[in-house]
Protein backbone atom coordinates (compact mmCIF):
# COMPACT_ATOMS: atom_id res chain seq x y z
CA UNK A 1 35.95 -61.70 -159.25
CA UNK A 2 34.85 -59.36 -156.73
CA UNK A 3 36.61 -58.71 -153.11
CA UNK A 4 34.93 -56.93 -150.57
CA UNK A 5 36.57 -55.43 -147.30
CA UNK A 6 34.90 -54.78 -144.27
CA UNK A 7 36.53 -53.67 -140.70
CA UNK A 8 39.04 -51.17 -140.25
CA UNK A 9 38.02 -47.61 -138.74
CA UNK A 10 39.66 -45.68 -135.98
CA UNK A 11 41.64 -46.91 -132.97
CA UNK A 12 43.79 -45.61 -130.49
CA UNK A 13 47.73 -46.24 -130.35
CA UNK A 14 48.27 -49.90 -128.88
CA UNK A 15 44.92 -51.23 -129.53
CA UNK A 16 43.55 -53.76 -132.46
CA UNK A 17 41.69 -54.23 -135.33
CA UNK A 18 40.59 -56.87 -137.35
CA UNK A 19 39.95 -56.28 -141.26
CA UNK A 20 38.72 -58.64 -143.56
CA UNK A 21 38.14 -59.15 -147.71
CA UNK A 22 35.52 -61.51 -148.53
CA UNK A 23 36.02 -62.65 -152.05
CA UNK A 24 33.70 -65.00 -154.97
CA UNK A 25 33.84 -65.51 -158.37
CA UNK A 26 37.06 -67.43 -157.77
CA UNK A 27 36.71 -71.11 -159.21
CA UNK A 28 39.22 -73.17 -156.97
CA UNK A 29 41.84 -72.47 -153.89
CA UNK A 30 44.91 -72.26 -156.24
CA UNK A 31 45.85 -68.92 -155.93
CA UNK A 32 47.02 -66.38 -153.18
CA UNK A 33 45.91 -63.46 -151.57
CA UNK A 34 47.70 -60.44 -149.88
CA UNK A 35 47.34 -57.37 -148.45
CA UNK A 36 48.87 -54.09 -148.83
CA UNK A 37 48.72 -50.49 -147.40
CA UNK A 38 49.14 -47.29 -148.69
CA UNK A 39 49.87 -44.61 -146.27
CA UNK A 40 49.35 -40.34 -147.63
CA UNK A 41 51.82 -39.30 -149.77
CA UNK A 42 53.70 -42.69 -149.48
CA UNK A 43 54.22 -45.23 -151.90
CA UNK A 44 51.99 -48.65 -151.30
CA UNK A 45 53.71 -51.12 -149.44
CA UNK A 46 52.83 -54.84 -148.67
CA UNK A 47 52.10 -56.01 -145.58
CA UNK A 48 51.76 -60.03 -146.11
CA UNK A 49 50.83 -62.88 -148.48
CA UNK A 50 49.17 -66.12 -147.68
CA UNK A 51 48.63 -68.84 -150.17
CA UNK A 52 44.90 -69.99 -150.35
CA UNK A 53 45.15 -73.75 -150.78
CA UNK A 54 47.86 -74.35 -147.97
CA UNK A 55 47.80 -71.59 -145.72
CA UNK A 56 51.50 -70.65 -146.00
CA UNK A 57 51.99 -67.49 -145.58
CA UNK A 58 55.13 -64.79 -145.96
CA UNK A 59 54.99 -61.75 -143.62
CA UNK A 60 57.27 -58.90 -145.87
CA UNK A 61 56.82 -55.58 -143.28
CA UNK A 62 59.84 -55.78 -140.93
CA UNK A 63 57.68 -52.86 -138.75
CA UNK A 64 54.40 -54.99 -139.14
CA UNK A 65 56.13 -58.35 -138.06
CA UNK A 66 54.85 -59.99 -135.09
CA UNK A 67 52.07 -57.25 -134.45
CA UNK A 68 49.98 -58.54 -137.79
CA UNK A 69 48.46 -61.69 -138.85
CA UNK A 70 47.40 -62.91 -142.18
CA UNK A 71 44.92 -66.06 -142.23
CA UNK A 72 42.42 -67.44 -144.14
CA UNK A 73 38.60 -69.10 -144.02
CA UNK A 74 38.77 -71.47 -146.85
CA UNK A 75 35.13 -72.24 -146.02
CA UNK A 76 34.08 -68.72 -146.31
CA UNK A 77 36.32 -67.44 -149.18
CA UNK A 78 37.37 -64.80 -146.83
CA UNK A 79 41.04 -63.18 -145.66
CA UNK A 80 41.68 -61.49 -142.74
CA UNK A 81 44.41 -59.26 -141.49
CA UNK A 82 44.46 -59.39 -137.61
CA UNK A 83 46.36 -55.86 -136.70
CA UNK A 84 47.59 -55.12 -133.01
CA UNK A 85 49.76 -53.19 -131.06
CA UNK A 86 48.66 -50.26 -133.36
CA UNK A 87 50.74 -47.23 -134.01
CA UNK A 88 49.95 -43.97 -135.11
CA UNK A 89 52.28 -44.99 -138.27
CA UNK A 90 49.94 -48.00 -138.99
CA UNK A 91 47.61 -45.01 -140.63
CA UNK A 92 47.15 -46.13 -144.01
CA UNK A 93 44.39 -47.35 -146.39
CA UNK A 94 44.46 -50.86 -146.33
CA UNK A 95 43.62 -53.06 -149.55
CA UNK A 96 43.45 -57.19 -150.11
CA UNK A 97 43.94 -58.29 -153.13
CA UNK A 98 43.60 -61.60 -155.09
CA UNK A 99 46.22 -63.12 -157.39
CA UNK A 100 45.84 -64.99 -160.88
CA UNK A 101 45.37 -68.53 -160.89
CA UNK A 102 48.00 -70.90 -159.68
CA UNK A 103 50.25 -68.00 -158.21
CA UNK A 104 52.21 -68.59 -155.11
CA UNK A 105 53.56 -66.41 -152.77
CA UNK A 106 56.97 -65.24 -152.85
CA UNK A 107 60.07 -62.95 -152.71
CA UNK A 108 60.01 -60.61 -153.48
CA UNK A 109 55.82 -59.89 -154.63
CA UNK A 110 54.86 -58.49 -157.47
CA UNK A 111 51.84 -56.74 -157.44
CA UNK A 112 51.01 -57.15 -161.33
CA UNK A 113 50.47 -60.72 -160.25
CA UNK A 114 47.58 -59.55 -158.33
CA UNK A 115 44.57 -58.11 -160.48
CA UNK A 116 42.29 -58.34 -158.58
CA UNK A 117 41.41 -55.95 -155.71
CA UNK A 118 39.47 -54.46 -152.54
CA UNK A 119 37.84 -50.91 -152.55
CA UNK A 120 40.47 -50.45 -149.20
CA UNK A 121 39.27 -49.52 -145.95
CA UNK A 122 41.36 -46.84 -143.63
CA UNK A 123 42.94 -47.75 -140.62
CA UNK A 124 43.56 -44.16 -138.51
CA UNK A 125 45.38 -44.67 -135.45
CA UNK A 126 45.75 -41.90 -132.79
CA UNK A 127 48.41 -41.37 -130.27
């Protein structure tokens, strides 16, 4: 299994970003993906969940709600994390990750169910 991210780079406070984590050598849609951040000298955090085969999704960052969205492209194999209202907080490396098989999203996440992961991209975000 191998995810690859792509977008992210450097944005000023209150504008947007798109990133997204292409993934293969996944066999069916049964499984979840996520996406976390990890901001310097801060522990990782996640950001939101969406399972694969349905689409549901659970948003966990009470600062990220309503300025991020999660979705998927089935068709593609690909997850995106659409990011706006930026704030100079939002500065983090950003990682999606893929869960094991048959995994569902859920309260709270674990992210041992998740071994599979991005290389990150950073997400700097200037006042």
């Amino acid at each position: 299994v191998q995810l690859v991210q792509s977008g992210g780079g450097s944005v000023q406070a209150g504008g947007s970003l798109r990133l997204s984590c292409a993934a293969s050598g996944l066999t069916d849609d049964d499984y979840a993906m996520s996406w976390f951040r990890q901001a310097p000298g801060k522990e990782r955090e996640t950001i939101s969940c969406i399972n694969m085969r349905n689409g549901g999704s659970i948003d966990y960052g009470g600062s990220m709600r309503g300025r991020f969205t999660i979705s998927r492209d089935n068709a593609k194999n690909t997850l995106h994390l659409q990011m706006s209202s930026l704030k100079p907080e939002d500065t983090a490396m950003y990682y999606c990750a893929a869960s094991s098989s048959r995994y569902w999203c859920g309260i709270p996440l674990d992210e041992a169910d998740f071994p599979y992961w991005g290389q990150g991209t950073q997400v700097t975000v200037s006042s």
